[in-house]
Protein backbone atom coordinates (compact mmCIF):
# COMPACT_ATOMS: atom_id res chain seq x y z
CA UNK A 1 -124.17 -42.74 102.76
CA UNK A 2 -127.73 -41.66 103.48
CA UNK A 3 -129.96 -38.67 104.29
CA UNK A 4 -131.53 -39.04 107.89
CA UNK A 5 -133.42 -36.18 107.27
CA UNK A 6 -134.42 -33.04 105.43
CA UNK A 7 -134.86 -29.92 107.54
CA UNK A 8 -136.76 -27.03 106.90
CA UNK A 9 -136.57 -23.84 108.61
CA UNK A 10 -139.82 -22.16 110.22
CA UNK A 11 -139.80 -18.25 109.89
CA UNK A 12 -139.40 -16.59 113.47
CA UNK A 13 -139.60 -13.54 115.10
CA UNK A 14 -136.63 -13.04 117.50
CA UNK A 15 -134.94 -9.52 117.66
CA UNK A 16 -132.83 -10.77 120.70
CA UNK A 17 -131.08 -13.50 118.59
CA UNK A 18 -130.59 -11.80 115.29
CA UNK A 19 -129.98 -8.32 113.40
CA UNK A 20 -131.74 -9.19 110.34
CA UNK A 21 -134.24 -6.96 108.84
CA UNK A 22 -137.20 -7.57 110.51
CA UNK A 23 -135.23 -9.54 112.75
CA UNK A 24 -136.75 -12.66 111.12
CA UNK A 25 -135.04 -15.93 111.19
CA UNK A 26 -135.17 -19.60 109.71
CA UNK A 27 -132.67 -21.39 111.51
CA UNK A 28 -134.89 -23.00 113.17
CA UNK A 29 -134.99 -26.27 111.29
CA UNK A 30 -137.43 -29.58 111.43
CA UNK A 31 -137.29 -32.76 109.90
CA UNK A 32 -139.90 -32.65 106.87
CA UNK A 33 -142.26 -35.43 107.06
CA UNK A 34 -142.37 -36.40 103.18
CA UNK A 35 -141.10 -35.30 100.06
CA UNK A 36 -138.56 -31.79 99.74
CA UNK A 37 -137.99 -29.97 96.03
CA UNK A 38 -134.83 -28.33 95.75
CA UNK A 39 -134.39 -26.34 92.94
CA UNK A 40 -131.79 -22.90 92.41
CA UNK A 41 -133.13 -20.60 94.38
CA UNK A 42 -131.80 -17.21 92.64
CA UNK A 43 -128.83 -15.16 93.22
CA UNK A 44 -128.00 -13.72 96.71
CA UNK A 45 -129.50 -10.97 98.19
CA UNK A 46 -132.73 -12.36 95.65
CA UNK A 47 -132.81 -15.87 96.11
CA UNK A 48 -133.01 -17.66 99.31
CA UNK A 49 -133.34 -21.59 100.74
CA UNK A 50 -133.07 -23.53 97.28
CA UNK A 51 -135.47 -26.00 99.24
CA UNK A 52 -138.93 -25.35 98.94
CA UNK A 53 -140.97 -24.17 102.21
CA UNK A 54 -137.41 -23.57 103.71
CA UNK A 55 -137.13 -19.89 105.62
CA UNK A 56 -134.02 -17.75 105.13
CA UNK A 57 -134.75 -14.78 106.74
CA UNK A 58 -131.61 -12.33 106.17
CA UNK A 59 -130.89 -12.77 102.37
CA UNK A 60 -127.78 -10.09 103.07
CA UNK A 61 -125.58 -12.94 104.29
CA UNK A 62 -127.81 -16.22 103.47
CA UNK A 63 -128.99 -18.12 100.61
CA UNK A 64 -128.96 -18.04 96.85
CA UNK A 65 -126.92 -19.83 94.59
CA UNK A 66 -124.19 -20.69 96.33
CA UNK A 67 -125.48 -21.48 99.76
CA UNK A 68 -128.65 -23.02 98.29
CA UNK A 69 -128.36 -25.76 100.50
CA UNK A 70 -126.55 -26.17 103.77
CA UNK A 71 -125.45 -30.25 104.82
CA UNK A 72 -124.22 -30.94 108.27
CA UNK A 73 -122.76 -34.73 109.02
CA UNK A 74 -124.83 -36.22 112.17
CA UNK A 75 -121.43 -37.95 113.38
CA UNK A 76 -119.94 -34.17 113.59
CA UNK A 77 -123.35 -33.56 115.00
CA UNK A 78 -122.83 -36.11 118.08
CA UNK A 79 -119.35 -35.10 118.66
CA UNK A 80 -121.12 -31.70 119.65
CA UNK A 81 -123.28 -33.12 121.84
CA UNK A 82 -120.82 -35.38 123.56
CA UNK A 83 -118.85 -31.74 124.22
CA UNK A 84 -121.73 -29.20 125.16
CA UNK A 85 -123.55 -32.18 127.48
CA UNK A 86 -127.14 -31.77 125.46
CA UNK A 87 -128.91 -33.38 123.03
CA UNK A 88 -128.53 -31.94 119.18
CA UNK A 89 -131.65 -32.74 117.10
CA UNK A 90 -131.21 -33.04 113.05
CA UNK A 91 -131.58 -29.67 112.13
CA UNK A 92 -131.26 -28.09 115.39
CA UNK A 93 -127.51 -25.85 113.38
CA UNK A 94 -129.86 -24.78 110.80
CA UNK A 95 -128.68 -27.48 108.29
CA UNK A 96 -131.26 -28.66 105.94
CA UNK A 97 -129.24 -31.89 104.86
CA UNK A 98 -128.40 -33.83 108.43
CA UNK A 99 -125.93 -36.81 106.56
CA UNK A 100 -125.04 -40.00 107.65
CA UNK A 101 -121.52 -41.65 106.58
CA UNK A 102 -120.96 -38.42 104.68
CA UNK A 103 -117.70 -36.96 105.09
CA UNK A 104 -119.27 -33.47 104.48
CA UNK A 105 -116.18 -31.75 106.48
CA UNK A 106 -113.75 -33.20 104.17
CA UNK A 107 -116.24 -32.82 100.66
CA UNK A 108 -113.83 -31.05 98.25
CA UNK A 109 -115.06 -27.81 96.47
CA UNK A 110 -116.31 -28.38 93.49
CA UNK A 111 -117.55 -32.28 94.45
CA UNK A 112 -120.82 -33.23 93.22
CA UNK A 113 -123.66 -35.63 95.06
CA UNK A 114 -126.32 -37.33 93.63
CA UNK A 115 -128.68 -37.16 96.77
CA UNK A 116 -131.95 -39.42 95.59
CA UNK A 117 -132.54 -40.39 91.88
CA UNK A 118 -132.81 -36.52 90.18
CA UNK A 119 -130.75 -34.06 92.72
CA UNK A 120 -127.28 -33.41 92.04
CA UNK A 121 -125.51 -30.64 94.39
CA UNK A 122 -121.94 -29.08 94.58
CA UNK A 123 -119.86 -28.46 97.22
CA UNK A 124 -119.14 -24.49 97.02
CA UNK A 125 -117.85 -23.17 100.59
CA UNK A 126 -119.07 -23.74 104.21
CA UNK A 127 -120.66 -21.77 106.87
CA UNK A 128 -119.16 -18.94 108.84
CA UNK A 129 -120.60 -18.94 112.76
CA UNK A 130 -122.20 -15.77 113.15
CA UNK A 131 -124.42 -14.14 115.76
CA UNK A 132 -128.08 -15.41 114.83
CA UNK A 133 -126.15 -19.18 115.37
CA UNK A 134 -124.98 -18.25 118.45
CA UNK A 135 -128.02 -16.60 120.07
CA UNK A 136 -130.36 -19.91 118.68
CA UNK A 137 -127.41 -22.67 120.52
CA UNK A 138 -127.44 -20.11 123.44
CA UNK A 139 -123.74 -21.48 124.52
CA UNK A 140 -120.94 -19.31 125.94
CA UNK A 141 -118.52 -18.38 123.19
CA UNK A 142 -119.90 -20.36 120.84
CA UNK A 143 -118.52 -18.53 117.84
CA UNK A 144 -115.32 -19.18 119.10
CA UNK A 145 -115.73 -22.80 120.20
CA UNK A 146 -117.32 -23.65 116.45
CA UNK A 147 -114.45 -21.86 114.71
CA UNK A 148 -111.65 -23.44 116.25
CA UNK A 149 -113.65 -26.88 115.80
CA UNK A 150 -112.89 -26.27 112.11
CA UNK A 151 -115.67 -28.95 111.27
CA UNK A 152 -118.15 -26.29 109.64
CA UNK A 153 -120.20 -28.31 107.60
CA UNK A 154 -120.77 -27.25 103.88
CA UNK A 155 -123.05 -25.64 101.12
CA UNK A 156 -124.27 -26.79 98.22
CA UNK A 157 -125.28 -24.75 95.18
CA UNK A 158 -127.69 -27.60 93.11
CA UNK A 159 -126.64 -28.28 89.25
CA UNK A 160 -129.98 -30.69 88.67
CA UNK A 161 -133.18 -30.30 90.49
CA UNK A 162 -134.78 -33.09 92.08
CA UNK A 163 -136.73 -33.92 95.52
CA UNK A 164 -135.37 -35.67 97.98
CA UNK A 165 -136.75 -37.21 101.64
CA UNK A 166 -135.12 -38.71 104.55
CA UNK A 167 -133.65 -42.30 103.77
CA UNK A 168 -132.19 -40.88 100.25
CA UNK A 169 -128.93 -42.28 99.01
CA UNK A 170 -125.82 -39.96 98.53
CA UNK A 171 -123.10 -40.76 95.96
CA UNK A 172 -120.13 -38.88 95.43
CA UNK A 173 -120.32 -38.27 91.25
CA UNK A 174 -117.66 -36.12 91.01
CA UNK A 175 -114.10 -35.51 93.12
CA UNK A 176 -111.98 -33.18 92.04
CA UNK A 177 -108.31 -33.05 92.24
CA UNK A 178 -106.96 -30.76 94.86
CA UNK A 179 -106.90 -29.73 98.20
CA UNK A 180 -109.45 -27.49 99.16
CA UNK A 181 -112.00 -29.22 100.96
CA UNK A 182 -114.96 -27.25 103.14
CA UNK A 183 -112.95 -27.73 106.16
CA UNK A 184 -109.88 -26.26 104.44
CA UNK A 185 -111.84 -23.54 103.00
CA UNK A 186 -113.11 -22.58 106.60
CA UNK A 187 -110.01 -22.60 108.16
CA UNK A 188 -108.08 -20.06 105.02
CA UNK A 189 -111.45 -17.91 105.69
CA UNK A 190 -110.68 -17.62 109.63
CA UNK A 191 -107.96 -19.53 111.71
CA UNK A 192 -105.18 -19.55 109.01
CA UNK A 193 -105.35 -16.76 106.33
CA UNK A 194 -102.19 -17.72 104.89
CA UNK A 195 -103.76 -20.45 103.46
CA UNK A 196 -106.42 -18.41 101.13
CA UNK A 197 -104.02 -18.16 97.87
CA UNK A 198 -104.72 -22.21 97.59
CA UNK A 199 -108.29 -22.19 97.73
CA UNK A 200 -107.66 -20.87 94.17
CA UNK A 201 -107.08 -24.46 93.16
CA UNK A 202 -110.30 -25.22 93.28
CA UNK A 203 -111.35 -22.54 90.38
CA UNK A 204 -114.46 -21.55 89.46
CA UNK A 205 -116.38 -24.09 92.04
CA UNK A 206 -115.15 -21.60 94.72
CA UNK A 207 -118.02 -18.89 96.24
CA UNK A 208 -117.26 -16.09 94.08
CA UNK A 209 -116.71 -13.93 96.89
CA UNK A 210 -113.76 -16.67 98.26
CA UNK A 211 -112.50 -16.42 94.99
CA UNK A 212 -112.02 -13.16 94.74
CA UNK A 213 -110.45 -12.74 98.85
CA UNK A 214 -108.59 -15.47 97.44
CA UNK A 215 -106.90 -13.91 94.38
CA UNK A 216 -106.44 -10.72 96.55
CA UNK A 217 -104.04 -12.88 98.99
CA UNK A 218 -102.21 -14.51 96.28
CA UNK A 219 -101.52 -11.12 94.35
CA UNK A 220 -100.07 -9.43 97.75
CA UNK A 221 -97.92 -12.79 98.34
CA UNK A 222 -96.26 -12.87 94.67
């Protein structure tokens, strides 16, 4: 389980693809050609990439501790481009970790990787398709077509700092016991609500804001 590359987001000016303020974007993501820090980047709506010279350009819905870093498996990566018909770069769904022999679909909450010699992450939640995504893939009902995929990829809020480059081992330190993996997590979040009480299995590992639609579900089920 390796890194093929680290991907770092240039800041752009696109008003027709996004409602941020300023209608500034990052998610457009290259390969890095040496050496990436990652370090906790702040709480949201403060912090944003936890990867230095990465762009996050609407800190209302991106960024900060728990979506410090987003990983995206290149094998989920091919099955995409086997479907749509067109090639899919590393980095091209604004995921700064493009993974090889990572099961990052099926990383539990609350998992921890050692990604080079010094960074250790954890798995917190995964990405919700939104409209900036959409506009940047440019695909017909691609919202949609990404949520019923159910293979969303996950973030990564980092525990130890470290730097990392393209090549880097990943190793699995920590897997808890439970259920919730990222690609459960997505699916409670959109395709099958009934499922949010038992995301509360994986405790306080869970985005806070999960956690909390979470207990919500749970108390209007007992």
């Amino acid at each position: 389980m390796h890194l093929l590359s680290v991907n770092l987001g240039r800041p752009q000016t696109a008003p027709d693809i996004t409602d941020a303020p300023g209608f500034v974007t990052g998610i457009d993501k290259r390969p890095a050609d040496g050496p990436v820090r990652v370090e906790e980047p702040g709480p949201e709506g403060v912090g944003g990439s936890g990867l230095a010279g990465d762009v996050v350009g609407d800190l209302r819905h991106h960024g900060g501790t728990h979506q410090a870093v987003y990983a995206f498996a290149r094998e989920d990566l091919d099955v995409w481009a086997a479907e749509l018909g067109r090639d899919l770069p590393n980095g091209v769904f604004g995921e700064n970790l493009t993974t090889a022999g990572v099961d990052v679909c099926g990383a539990l909450i609350g998992e921890r990787w050692r990604v080079g010699a010094d960074l250790l992450l954890e798995v917190t939640s995964s990405r919700i398709p939104c409209r900036t995504f959409a506009g940047w893939l440019g695909e017909q009902g691609w919202v949609k077509r990404f949520t019923q995929a159910a293979r969303p990829g996950a973030y990564l809020r980092v525990i130890e700092p470290g730097e990392i480059r393209a090549g880097d081992a990943v190793r699995v330190e920590h897997r808890p016991d439970h259920e919730v993996t990222a690609a459960f997590w997505f699916r409670a979040l959109t395709l099958e609500r009934e499922l949010l009480p038992r995301l509360l299995a994986a405790g306080d590992a869970l985005h806070p804001e999960s956690r909390e639609k979470a207990r919500k579900a749970a108390a209007q089920t007992a």
